[in-house]
Protein backbone atom coordinates (compact mmCIF):
# COMPACT_ATOMS: atom_id res chain seq x y z
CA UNK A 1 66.48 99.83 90.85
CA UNK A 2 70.42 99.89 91.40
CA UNK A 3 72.10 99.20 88.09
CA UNK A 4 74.56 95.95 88.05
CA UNK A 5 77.13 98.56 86.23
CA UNK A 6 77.25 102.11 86.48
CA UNK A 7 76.32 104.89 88.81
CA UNK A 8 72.89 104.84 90.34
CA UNK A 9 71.59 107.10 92.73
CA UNK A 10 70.59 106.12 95.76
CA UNK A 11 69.34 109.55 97.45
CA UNK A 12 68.41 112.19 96.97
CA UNK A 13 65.56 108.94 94.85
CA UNK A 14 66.01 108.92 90.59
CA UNK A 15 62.73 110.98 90.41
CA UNK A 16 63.73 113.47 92.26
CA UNK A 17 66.01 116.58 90.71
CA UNK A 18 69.77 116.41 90.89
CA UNK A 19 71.03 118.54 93.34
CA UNK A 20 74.08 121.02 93.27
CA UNK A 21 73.14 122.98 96.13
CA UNK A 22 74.20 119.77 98.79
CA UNK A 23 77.30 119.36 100.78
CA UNK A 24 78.96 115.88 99.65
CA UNK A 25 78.89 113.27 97.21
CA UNK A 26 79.19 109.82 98.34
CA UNK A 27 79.80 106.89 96.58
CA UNK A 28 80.39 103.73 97.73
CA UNK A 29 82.24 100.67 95.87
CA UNK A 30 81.91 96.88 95.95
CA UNK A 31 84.78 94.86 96.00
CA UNK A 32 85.65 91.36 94.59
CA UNK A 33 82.54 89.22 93.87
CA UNK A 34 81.00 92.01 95.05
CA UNK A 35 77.22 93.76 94.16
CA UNK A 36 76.49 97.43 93.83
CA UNK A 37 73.46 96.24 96.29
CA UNK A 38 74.24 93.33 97.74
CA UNK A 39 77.54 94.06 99.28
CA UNK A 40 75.86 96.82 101.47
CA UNK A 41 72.90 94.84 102.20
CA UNK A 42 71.87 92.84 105.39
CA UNK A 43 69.17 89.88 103.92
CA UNK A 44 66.08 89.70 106.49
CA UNK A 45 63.11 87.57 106.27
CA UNK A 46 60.85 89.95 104.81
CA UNK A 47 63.53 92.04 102.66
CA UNK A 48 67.23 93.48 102.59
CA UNK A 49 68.37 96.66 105.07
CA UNK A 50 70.34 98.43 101.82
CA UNK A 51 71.49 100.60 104.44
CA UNK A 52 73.43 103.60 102.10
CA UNK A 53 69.49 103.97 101.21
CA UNK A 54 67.46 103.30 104.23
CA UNK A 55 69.78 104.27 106.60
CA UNK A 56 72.37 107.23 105.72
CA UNK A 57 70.48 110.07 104.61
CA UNK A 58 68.80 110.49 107.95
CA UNK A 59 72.37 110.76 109.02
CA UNK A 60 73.99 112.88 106.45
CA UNK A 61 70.45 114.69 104.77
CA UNK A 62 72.83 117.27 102.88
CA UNK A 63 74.03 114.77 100.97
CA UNK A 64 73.57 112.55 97.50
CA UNK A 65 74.54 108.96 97.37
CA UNK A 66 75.69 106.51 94.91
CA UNK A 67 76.61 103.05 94.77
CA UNK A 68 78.90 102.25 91.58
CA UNK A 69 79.20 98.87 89.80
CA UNK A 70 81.68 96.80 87.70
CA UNK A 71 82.44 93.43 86.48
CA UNK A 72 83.90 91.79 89.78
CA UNK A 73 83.07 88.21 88.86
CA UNK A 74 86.37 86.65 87.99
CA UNK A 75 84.59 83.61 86.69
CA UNK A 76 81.54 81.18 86.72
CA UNK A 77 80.85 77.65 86.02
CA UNK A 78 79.90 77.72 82.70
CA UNK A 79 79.71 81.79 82.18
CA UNK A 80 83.01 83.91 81.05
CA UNK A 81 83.68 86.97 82.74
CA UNK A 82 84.82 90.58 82.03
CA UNK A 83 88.75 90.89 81.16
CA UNK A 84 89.13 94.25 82.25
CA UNK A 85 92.06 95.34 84.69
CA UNK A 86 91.97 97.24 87.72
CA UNK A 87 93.29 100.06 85.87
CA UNK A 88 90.79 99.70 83.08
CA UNK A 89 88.41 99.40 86.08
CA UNK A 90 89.82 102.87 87.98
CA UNK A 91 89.37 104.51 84.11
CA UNK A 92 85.98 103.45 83.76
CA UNK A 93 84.92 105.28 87.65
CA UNK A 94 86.77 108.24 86.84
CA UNK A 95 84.66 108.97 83.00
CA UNK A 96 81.46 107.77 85.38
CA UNK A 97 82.37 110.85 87.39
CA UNK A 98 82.86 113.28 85.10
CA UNK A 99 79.96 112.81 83.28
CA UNK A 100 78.05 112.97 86.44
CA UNK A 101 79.34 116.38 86.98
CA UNK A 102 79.98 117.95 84.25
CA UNK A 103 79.08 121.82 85.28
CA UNK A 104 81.18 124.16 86.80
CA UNK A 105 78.81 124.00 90.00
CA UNK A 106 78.99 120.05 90.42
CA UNK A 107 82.71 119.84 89.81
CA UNK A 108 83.11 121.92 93.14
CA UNK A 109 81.21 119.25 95.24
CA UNK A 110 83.27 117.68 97.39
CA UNK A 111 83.29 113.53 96.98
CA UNK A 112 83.92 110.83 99.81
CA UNK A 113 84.41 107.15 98.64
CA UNK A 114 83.72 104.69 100.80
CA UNK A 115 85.16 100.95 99.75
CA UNK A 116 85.15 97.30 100.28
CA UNK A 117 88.02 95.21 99.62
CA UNK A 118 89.55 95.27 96.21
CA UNK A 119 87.45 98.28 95.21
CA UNK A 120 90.41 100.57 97.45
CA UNK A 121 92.91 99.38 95.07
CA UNK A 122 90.22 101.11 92.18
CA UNK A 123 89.59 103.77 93.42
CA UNK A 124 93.14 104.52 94.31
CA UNK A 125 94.10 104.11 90.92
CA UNK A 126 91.58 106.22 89.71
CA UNK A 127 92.72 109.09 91.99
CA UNK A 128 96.17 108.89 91.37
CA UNK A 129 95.26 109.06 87.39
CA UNK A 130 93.03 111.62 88.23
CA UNK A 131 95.94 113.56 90.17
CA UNK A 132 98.37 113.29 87.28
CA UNK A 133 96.16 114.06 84.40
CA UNK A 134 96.86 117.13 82.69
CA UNK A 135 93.96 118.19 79.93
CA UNK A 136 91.07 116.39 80.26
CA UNK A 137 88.06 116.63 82.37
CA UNK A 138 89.18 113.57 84.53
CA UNK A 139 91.84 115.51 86.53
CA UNK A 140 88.49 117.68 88.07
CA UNK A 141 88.03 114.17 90.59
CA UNK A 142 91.13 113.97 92.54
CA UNK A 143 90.89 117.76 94.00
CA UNK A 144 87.51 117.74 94.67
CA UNK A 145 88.06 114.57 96.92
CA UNK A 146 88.19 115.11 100.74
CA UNK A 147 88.45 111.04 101.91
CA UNK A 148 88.19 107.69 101.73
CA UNK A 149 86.92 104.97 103.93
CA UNK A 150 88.08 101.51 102.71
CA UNK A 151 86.63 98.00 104.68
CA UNK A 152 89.28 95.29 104.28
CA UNK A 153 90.90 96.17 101.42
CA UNK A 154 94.15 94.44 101.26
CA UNK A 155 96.71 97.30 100.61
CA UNK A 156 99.46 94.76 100.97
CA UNK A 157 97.84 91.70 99.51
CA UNK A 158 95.91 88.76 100.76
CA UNK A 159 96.75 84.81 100.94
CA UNK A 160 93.21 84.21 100.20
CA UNK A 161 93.33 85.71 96.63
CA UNK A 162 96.42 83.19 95.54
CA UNK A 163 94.02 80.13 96.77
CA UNK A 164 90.99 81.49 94.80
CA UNK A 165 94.02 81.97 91.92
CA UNK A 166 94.76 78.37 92.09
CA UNK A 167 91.03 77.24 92.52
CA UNK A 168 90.30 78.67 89.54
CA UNK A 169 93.47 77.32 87.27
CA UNK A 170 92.05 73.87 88.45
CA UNK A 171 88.88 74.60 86.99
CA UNK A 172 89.23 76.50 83.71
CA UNK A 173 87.98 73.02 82.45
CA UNK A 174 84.45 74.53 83.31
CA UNK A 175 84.72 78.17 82.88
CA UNK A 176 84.84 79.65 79.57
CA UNK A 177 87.68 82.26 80.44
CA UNK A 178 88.20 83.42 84.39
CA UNK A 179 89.58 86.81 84.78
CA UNK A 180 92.41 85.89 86.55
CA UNK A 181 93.80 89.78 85.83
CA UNK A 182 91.47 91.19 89.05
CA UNK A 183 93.24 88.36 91.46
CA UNK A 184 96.92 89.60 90.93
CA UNK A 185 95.92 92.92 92.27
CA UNK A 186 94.93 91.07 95.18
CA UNK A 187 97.82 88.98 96.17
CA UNK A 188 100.39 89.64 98.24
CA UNK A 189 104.20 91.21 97.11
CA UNK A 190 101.70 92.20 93.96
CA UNK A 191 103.81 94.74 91.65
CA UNK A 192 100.45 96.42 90.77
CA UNK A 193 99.26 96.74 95.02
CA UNK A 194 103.34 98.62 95.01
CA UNK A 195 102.82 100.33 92.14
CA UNK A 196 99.28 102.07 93.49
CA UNK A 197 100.53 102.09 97.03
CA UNK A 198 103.83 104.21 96.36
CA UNK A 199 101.81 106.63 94.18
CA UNK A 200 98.44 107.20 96.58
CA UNK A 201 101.35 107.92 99.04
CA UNK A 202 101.84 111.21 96.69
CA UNK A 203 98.40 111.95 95.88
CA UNK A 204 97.09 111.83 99.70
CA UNK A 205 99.83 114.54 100.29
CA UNK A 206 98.86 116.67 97.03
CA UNK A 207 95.40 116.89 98.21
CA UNK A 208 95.13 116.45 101.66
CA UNK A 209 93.05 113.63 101.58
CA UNK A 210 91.44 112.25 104.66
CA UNK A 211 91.55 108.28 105.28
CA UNK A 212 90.16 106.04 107.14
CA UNK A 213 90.92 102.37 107.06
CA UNK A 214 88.11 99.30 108.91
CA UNK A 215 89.72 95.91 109.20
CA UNK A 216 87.94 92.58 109.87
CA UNK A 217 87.69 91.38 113.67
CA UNK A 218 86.62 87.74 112.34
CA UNK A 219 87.30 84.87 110.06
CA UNK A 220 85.74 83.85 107.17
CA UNK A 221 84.52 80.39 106.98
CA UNK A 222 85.88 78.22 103.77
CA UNK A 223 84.74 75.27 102.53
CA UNK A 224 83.31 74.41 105.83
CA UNK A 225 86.73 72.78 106.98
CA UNK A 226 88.42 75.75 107.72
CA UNK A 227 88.29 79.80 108.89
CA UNK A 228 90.94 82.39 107.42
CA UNK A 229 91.61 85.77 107.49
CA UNK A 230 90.66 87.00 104.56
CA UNK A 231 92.67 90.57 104.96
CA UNK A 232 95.08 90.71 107.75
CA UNK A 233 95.08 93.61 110.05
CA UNK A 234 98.50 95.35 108.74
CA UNK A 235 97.44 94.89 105.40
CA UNK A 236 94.16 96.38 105.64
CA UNK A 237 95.92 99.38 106.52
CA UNK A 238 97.34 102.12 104.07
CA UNK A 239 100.22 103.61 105.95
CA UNK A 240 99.99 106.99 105.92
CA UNK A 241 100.73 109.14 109.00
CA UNK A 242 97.27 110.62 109.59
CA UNK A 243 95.26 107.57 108.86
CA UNK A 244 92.61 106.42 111.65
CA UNK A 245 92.08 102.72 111.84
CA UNK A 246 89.01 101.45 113.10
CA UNK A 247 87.50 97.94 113.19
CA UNK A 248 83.78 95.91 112.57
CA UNK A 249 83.23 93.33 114.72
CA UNK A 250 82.51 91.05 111.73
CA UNK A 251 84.33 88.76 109.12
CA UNK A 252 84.93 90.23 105.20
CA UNK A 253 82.08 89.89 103.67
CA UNK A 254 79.76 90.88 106.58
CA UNK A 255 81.49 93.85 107.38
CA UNK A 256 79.45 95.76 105.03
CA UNK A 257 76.02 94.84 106.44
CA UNK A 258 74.35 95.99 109.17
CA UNK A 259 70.90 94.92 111.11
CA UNK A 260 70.04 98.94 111.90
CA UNK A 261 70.56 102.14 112.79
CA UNK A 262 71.98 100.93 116.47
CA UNK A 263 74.22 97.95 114.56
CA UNK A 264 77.84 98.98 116.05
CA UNK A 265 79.36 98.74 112.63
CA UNK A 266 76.80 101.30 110.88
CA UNK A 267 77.14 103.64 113.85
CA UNK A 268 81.48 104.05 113.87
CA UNK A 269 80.93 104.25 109.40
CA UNK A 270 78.13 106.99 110.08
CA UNK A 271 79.69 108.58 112.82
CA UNK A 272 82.79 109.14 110.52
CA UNK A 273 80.65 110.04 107.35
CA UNK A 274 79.22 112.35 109.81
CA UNK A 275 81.99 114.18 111.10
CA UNK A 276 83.55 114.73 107.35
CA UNK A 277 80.59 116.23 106.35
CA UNK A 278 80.74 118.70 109.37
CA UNK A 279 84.32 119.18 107.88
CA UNK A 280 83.79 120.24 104.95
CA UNK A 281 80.86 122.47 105.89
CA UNK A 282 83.38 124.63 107.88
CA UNK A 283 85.86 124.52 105.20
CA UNK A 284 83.32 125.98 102.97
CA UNK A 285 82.48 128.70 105.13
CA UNK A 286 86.18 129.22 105.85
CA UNK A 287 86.90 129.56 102.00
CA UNK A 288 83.78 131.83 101.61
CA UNK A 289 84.82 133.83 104.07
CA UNK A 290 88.64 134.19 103.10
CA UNK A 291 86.81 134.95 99.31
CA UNK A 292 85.50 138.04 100.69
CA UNK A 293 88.52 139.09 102.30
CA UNK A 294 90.23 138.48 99.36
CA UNK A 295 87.87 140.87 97.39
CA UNK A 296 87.75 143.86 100.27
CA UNK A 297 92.14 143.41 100.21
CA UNK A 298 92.21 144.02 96.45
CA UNK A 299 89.94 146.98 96.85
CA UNK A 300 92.73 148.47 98.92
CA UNK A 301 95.66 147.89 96.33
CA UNK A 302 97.99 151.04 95.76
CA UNK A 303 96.39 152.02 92.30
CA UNK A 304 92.86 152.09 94.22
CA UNK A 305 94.32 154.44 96.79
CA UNK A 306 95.81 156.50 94.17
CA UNK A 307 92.50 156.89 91.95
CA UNK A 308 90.78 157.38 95.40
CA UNK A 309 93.07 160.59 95.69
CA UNK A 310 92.00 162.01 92.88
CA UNK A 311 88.75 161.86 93.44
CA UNK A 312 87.37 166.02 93.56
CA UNK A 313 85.61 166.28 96.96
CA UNK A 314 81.64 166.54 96.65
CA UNK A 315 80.02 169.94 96.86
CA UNK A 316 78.79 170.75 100.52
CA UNK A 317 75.27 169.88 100.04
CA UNK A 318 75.16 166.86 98.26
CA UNK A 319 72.66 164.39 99.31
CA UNK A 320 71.03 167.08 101.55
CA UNK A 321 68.01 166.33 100.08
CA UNK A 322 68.17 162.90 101.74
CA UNK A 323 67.74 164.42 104.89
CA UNK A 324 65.37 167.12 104.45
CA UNK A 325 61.53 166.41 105.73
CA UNK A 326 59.99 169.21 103.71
């Protein structure tokens, strides 16, 4: 069962052991009015293709996947909703994280995030605290990320989130307290979407993360009377020099869902998962192998040489007896 809030794993299954012998750590992260489940699931007659779950781990077996949940209702008719920030949001992932992997061996896992929609501004957020946090276990996340794969987030803002905005100051009458916080991170000229931006900018170069941005191909319908954009294409892109752009043949919301393993959509987010976790297996063996030479070069440091010199030579015949079939 995927929890509303919270981590849950999603493979290797709950009732099997946690692994720290894999490659990667995924987690993926639901966006505005979003659903740990539901915002990677296509609905079919009989039941739902969850396809992180059903789908992914035949791509990426050396792997463990999580889906990661927060309050993203900004209000209901008749219901309040939670009044944390984005920021209080991005905290929240990053102690999630660390208690997740809180040995030595874990902490060295590499992670990949993938991301729809507001949930790029999160994590973001979370990796630029992460990057700049000096002390505490948090600062362990940012390193040990190699990517991040965001669908339609709105780096730059979206027109759509000011006309929810206003929707929702019209009806306050009904709802007991909207969370109108989540929204301004959403709009566009927002100081907190600048704020992020300008600093991700620094923490991409840091640590050399890898990104990869999907944009919608379609419009959303609204209210029947009308189609928009939700997240135009130069704002669903961050930027940065050595970002790939790719897009799903789909509007917002369904961008996230897909009918199979053949779906287009799942096959260009798989076929990227795929190749980063090829990636990072050769950067592994790279590092293990430059480990070693490490260790042989400091064997042959001056003060070795020196105590190798005064080594007395060994008498003539020993270890004969190695060699001697009597």
């Amino acid at each position: 069962m995927v929890r509303r809030i919270g981590l849950t794993r999603l493979y290797p299954p709950d009732d099997k052991e946690l692994l720290t012998t894999h490659d990667v750590d995924i987690v993926f992260v639901h966006g505005l009015f979003g659903h740990p489940e539901k915002t990677w699931s296509l609905k079919k007659e009989i039941e739902s293709l969850f396809w992180p779950q059903s789908l992914l781990p035949a791509v990426i077996p050396d792997s463990q996947i999580f889906t990661w949940g927060y309050g993203a209702d900004v209000g209901g008719i008749f219901s309040s909703a939670g009044q944390s920030t984005i920021h209080e949001h991005a905290g929240s992932l990053l102690l999630d994280l660390a208690d997740l992997r809180y040995t030595p061996s874990r902490r060295r896992i590499p992670l990949i995030f993938v991301v729809h929609s507001l949930a790029g501004i999160i994590v973001k957020d979370a990796l630029n605290r992460s990057s700049s946090n000096e002390g505490t276990r948090l600062k362990e996340i940012a390193p040990a990320t190699h990517g991040l794969i965001s669908f339609g987030t709105p780096h730059r803002g979206s027109t759509s989130a000011s006309m929810v905005k206003m929707a929702l100051h019209i009806s306050e009458i009904f709802t007991i307290r909207p969370n109108l916080k989540l929204l301004k991170g959403h709009e566009k000229h927002s100081e907190i979407l600048h704020r992020v931006g300008d600093s991700f900018h620094q923490t991409i170069l840091k640590h050399r993360l890898t990104i990869y941005t999907f944009r919608e191909e379609c419009e959303t319908r609204r209210y029947i009377l009308f189609n928009i954009m939700v997240v135009e294409s130069d704002s669903a892109k961050i930027g940065h020099a050595k970002e790939e752009c790719g897009i799903i043949p789909a509007d917002h919301r369904n961008m996230t869902k897909y009918s199979g393993p053949e779906d287009i959509g799942f096959k260009r987010v798989s076929a990227q998962l795929r190749q980063w976790s090829e990636n990072i297996k050769a950067l592994s063996a790279t590092s293990d192998d430059q480990s070693v030479h490490d260790f042989l070069e400091s064997l042959n440091g001056q003060e070795a040489r020196e105590r190798l010199e005064e080594v007395d030579q060994a008498h003539p015949a020993t270890f004969e007896w190695l060699f001697d079939r009597q």
